[in-house]
Protein backbone atom coordinates (compact mmCIF):
# COMPACT_ATOMS: atom_id res chain seq x y z
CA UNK A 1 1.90 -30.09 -35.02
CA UNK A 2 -0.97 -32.46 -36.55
CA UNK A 3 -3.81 -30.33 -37.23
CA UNK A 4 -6.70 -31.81 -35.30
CA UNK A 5 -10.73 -31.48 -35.37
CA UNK A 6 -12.50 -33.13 -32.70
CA UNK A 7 -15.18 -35.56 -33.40
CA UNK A 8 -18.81 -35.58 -31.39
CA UNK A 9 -17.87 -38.31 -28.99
CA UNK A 10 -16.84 -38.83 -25.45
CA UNK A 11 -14.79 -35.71 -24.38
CA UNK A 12 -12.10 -35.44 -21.88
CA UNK A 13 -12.51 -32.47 -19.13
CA UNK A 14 -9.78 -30.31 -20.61
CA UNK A 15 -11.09 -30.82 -23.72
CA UNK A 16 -14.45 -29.88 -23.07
CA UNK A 17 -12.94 -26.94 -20.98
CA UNK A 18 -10.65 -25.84 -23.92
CA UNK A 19 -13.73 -26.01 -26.54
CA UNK A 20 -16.02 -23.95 -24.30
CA UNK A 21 -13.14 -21.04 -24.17
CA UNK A 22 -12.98 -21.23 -27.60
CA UNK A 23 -16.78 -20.12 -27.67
CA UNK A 24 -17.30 -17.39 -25.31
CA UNK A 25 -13.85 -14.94 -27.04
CA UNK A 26 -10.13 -14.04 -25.71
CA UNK A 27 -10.98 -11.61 -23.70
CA UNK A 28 -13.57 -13.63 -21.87
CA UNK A 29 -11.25 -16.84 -22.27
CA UNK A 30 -8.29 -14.77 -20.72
CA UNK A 31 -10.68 -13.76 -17.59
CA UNK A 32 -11.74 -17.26 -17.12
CA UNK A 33 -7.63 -18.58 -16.98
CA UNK A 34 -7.03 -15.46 -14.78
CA UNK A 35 -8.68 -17.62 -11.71
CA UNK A 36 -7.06 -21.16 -12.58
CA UNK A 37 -3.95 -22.53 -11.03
CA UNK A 38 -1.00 -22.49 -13.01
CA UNK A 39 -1.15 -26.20 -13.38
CA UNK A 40 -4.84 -25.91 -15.20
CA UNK A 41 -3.89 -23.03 -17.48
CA UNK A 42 -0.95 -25.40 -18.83
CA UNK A 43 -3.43 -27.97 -19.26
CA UNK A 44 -5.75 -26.00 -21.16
CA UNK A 45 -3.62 -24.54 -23.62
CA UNK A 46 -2.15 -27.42 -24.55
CA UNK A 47 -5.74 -28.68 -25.63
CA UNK A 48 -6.28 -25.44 -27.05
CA UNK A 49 -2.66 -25.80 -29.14
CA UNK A 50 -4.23 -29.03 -30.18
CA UNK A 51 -7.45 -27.84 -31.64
CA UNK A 52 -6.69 -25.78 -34.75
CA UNK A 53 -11.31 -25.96 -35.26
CA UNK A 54 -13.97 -27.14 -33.36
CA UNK A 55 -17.26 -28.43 -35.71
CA UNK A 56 -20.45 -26.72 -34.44
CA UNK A 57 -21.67 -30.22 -33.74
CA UNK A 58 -19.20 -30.48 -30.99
CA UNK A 59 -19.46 -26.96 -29.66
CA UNK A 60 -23.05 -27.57 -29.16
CA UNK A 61 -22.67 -30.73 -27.15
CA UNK A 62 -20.16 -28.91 -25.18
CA UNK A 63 -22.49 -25.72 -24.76
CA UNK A 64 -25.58 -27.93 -24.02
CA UNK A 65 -23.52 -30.33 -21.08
CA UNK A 66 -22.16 -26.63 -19.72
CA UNK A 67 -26.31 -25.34 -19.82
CA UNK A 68 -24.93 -22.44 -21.58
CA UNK A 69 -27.83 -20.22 -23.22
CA UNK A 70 -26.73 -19.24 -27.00
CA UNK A 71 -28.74 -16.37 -28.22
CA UNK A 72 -27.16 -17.12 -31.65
CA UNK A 73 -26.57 -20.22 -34.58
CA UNK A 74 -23.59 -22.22 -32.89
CA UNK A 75 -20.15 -21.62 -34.60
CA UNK A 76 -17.09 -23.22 -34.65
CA UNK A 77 -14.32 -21.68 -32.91
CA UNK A 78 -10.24 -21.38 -34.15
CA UNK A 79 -7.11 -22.24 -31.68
CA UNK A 80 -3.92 -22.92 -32.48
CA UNK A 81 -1.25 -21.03 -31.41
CA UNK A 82 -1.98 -18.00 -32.21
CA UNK A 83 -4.97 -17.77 -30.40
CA UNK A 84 -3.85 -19.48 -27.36
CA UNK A 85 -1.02 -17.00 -27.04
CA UNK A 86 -3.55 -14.27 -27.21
CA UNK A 87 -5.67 -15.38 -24.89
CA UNK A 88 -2.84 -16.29 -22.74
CA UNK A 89 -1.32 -12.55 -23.04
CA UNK A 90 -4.89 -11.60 -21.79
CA UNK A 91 -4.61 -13.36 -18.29
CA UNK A 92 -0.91 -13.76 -17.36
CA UNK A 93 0.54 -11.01 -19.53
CA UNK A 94 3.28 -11.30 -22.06
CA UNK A 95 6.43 -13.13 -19.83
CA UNK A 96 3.93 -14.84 -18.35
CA UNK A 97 2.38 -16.24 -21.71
CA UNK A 98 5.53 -17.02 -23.31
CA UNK A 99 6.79 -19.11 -20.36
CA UNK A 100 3.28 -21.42 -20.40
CA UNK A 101 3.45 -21.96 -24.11
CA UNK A 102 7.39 -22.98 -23.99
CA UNK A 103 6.50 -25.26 -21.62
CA UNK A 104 3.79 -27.01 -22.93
CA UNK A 105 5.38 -26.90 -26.28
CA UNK A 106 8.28 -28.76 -25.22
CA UNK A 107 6.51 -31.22 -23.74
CA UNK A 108 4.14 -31.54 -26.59
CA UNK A 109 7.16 -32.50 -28.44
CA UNK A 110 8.20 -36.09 -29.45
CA UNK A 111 11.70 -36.37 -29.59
CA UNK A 112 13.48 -38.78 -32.42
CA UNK A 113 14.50 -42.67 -30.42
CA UNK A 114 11.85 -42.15 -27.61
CA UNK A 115 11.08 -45.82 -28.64
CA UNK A 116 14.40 -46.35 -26.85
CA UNK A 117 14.07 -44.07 -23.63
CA UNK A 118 12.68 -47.32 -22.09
CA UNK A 119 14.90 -50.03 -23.93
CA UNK A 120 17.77 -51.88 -21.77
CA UNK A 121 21.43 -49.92 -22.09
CA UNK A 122 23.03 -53.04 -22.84
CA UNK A 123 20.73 -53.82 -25.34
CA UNK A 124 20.92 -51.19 -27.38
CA UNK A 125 24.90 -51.20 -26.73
CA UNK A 126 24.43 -54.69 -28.86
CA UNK A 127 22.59 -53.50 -31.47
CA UNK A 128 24.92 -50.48 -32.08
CA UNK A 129 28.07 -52.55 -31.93
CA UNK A 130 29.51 -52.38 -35.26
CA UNK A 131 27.75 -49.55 -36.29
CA UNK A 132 29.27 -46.27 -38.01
CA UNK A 133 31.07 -43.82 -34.84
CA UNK A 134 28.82 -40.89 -35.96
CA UNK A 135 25.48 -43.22 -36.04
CA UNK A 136 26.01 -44.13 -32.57
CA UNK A 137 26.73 -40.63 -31.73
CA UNK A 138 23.65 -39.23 -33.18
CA UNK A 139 21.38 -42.45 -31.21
CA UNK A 140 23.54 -42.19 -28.00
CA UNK A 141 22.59 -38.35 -28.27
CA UNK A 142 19.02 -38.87 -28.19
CA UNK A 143 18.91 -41.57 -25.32
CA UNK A 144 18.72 -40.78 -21.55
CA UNK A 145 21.50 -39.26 -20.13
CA UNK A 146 21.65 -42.31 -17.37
CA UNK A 147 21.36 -44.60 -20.84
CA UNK A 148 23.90 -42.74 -22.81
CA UNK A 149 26.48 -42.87 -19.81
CA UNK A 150 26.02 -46.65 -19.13
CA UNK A 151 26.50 -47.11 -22.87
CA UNK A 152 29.87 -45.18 -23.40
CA UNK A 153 30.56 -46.96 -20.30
CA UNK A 154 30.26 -50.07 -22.35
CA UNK A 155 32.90 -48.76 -25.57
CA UNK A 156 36.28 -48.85 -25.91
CA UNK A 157 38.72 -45.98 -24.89
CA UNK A 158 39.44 -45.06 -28.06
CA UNK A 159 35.73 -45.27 -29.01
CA UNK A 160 34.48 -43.21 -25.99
CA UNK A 161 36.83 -40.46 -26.96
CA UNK A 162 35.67 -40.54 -30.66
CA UNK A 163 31.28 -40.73 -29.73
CA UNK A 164 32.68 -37.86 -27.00
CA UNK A 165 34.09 -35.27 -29.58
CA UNK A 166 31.58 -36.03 -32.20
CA UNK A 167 28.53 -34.97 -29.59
CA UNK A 168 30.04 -32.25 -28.55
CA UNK A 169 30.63 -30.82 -32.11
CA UNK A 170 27.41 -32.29 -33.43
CA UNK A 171 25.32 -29.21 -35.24
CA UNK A 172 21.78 -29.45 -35.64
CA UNK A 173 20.79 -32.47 -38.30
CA UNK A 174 17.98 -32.27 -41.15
CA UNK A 175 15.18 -33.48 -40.07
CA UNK A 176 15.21 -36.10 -43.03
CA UNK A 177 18.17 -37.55 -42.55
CA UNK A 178 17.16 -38.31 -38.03
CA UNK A 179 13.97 -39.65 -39.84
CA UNK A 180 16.09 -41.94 -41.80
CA UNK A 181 18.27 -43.24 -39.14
CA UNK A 182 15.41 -43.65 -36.82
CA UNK A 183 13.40 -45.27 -39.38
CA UNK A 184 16.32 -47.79 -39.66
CA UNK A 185 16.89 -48.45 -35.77
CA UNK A 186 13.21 -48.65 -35.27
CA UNK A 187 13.24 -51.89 -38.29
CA UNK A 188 16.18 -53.06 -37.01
CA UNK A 189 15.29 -53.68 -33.40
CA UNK A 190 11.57 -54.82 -34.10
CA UNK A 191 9.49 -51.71 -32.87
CA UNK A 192 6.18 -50.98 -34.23
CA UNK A 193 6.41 -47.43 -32.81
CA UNK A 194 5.67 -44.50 -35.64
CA UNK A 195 9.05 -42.66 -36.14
CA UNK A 196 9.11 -39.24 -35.53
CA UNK A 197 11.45 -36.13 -37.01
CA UNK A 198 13.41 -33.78 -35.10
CA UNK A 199 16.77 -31.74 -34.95
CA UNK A 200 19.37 -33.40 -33.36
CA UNK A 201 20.00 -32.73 -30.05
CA UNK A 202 23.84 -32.61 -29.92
CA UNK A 203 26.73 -30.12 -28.52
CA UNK A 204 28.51 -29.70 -25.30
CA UNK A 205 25.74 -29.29 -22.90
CA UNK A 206 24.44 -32.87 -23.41
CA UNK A 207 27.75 -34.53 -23.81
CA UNK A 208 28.47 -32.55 -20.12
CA UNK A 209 24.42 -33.90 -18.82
CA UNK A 210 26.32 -37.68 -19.88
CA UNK A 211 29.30 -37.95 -18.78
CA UNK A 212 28.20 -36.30 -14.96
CA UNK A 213 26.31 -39.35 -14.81
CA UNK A 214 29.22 -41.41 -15.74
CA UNK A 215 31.10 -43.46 -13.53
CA UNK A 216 34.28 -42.05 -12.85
CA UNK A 217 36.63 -44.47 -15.06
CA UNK A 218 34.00 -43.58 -17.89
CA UNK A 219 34.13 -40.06 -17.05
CA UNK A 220 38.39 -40.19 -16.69
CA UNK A 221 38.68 -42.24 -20.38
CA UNK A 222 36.43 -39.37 -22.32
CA UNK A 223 38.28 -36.32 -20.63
CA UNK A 224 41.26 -37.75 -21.12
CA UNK A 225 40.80 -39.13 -24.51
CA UNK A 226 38.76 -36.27 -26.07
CA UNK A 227 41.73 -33.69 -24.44
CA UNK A 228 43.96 -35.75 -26.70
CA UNK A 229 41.72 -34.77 -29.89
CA UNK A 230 40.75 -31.04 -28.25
CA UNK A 231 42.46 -30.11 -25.71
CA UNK A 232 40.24 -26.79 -25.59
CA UNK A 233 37.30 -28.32 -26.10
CA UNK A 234 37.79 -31.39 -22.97
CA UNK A 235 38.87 -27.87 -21.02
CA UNK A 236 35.59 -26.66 -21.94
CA UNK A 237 33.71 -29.44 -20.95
CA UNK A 238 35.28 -29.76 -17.75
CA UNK A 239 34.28 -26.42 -16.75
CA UNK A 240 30.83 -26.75 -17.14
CA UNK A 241 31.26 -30.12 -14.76
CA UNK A 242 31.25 -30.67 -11.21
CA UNK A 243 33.81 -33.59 -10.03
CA UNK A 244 33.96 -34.70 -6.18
CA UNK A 245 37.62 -32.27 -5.95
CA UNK A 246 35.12 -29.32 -6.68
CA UNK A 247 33.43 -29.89 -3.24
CA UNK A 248 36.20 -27.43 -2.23
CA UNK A 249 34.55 -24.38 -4.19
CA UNK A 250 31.08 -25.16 -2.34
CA UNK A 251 30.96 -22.64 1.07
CA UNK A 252 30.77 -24.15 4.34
CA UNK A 253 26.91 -24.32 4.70
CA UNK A 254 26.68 -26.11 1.72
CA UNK A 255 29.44 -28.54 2.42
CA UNK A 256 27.46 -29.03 5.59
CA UNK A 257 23.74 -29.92 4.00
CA UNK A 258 25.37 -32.12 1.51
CA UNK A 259 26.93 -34.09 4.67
CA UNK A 260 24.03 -34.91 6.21
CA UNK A 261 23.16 -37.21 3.29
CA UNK A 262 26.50 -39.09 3.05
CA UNK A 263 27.08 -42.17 4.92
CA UNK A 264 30.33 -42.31 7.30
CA UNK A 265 31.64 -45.35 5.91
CA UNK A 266 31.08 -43.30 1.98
CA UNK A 267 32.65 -40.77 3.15
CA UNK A 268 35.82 -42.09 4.41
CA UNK A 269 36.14 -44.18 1.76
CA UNK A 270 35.66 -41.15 -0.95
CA UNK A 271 38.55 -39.25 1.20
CA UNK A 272 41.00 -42.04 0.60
CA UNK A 273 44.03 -40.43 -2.08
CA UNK A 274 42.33 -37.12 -2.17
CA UNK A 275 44.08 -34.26 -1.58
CA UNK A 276 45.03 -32.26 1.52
CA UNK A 277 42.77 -29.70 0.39
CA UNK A 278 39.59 -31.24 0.03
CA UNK A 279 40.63 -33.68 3.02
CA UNK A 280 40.55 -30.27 5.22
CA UNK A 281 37.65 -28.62 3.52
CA UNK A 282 35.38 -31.87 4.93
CA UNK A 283 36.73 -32.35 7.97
CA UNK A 284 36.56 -28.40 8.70
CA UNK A 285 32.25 -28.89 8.50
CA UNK A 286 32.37 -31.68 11.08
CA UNK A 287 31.64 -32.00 14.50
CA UNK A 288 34.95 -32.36 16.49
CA UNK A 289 33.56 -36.36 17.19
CA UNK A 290 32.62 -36.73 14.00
CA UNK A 291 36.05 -35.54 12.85
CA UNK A 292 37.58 -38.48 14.89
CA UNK A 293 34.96 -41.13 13.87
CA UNK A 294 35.66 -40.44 10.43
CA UNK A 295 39.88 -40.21 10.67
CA UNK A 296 39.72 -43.24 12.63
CA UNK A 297 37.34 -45.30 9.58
CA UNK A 298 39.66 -43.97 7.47
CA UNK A 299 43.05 -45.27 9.43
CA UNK A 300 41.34 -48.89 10.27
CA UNK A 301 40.56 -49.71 6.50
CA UNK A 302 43.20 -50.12 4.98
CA UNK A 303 44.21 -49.96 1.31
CA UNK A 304 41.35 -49.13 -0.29
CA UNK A 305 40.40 -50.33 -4.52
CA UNK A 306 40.54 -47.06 -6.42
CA UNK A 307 36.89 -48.32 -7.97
CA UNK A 308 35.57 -47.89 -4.71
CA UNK A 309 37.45 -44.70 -4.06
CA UNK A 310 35.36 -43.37 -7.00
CA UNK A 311 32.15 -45.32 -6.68
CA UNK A 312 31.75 -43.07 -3.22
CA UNK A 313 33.06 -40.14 -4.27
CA UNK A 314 30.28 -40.50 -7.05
CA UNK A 315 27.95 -40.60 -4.61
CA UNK A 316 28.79 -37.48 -2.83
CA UNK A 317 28.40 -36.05 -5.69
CA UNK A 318 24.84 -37.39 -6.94
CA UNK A 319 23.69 -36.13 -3.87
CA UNK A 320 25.31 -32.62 -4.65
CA UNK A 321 23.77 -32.93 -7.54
CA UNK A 322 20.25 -33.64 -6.07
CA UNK A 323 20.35 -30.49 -3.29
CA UNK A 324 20.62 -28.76 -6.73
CA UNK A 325 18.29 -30.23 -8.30
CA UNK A 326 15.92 -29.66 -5.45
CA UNK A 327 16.83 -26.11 -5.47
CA UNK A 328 18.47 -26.11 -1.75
CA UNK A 329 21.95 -25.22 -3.41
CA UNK A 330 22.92 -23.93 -6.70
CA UNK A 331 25.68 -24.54 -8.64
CA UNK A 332 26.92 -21.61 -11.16
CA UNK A 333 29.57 -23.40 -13.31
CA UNK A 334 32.11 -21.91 -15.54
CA UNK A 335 34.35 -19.81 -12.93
CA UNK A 336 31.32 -17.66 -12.02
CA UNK A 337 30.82 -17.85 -8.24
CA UNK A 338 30.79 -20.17 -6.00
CA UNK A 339 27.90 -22.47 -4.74
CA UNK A 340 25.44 -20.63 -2.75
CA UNK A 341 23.17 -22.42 0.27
């Protein structure tokens, strides 16, 4: 982190805030956080992480806008980390400190191609056509998980497979050489943005965040392809998914939220091929008329493309994925248990 010394000029409330509890000591400081919301103390620590000294000159303007009454020569005051984790300790305890700080630290954090978290998928699919399999890898690692997906969307099979493995067993990267790369990309596709160094962010959790995200021919073509190359690790990674089939390990109240935010037509199109066993698992957490709606859809359509099979089942599936993410079921991957309401 940049060390940083604030200049007398216009001050922003949490600045001012995070000065004047760098003046009055931890123990007052950790008092003072004791009766803010959790919301404010994040806030202020993160200013306070920011300012490793404060100049008397600001201190005083601070002091004097605040009407405090100094009985001594103003003094500069020291954060940093250090301090802030002290102070925190003070008000919220240990856990409690350690869990503000990791989260303002990780979003104080820049991470290497942010210039690119905004950039068009297809665009950046052009620029990185041609480009060495384990550059790629390394840029598609960094991107957005909804970016990376649309991109491997966009490769060959044999490609996919290849970017696939080489996430998954991607170890952490020097710092210089993401710098490098970066620097290049950044030249290369006319940004002006500063690069930044990190460790790569690589392995088999990301590669799983990606391809869940995937449509389901782009999700079929990696599994399939990187089981070719590692047959343990494509096992792996397919544990730590969750595929429409799956809906079978979710109990019945959870089957039952997610299908109040699927569409009839979806559904019956999603149920076309599947098996017997997920066929009965949905139609077990329906009403008895909405069992016959729904059989009936299913009988009057017809043949049905397999790309629309999957587009619906994806969207089962997204919302599965947003009840979790909203906390109203969780999923424990990995042959743990099953989902709970």
């Amino acid at each position: 982190m940049v060390s940083t010394e604030l200049e007398v000029a216009p001050l922003t409330g949490a600045q001012k805030a995070a000065v004047l509890l760098l003046q009055v000591g931890q123990e007052n400081a950790a008092k003072v956080l004791g009766h803010l919301r959790p919301a404010e103390i994040e806030e202020l620590t993160a200013e306070i992480l920011r300012l490793r000294s404060v100049s008397p000159e600001v201190a005083g303007v601070v002091l004097e806008e605040f009407h405090s009454m100094i009985a001594s020569p103003l003094r500069g005051g020291l954060g940093g980390l250090d301090y802030a984790q002290s102070l925190l300790e003070g008000a919220l305890g240990a856990d409690g400190a350690a869990e503000v700080l990791g989260r303002v630290a990780e979003a104080a954090v820049v991470q290497p191609f942010q210039f690119l978290h905004q950039a068009d998928p297809q665009q950046i699919l052009t620029f990185l056509t041609g480009e060495h399999p384990q550059t790629i890898a390394l840029v598609v690692a960094h991107l957005r998980p909804d970016q990376a997906s649309m991109i491997l969307g966009g490769l060959s099979s044999e490609m996919q497979a290849d970017i696939a493995l080489r996430i998954a067993t991607m170890e952490a990267t020097s710092s210089e050489y993401v710098r490098l790369v970066e620097d290049v990309v950044q030249r290369r596709t006319s940004t002006v943005l500063q690069a930044k160094t990190n460790t790569a962010v690589g392995g088999v959790q990301p590669l799983v965040d990606i391809i869940n995200r995937a449509d389901r021919g782009t999700e079929r073509s990696i599994l399939e392809g990187l089981a070719a190359k590692d047959a343990a690790l494509a096992e792996e990674i397919r544990g730590l998914m969750f595929v429409f089939e799956d809906i079978t390990t979710l109990d019945d109240r959870a089957i039952q939220l997610v299908l109040r935010g699927v569409e009839t037509a979806d559904l019956a199109t999603a149920l076309k091929g599947v098996t017997e066993t997920v066929r009965d698992k949905i139609l077990k957490n329906v009403s008895e008329r909405a069992r016959e709606n729904l059989l009936d859809e299913i009988e009057l359509m017809g043949p049905v493309r397999m790309s629309a099979v999957e587009e619906s089942q994806q969207k089962v599936v997204a919302i599965i994925r947003q009840l979790e993410e909203s906390g109203q079921i969780v999923l424990t991957r990995g042959g743990d248990d099953d989902f709970v309401a």
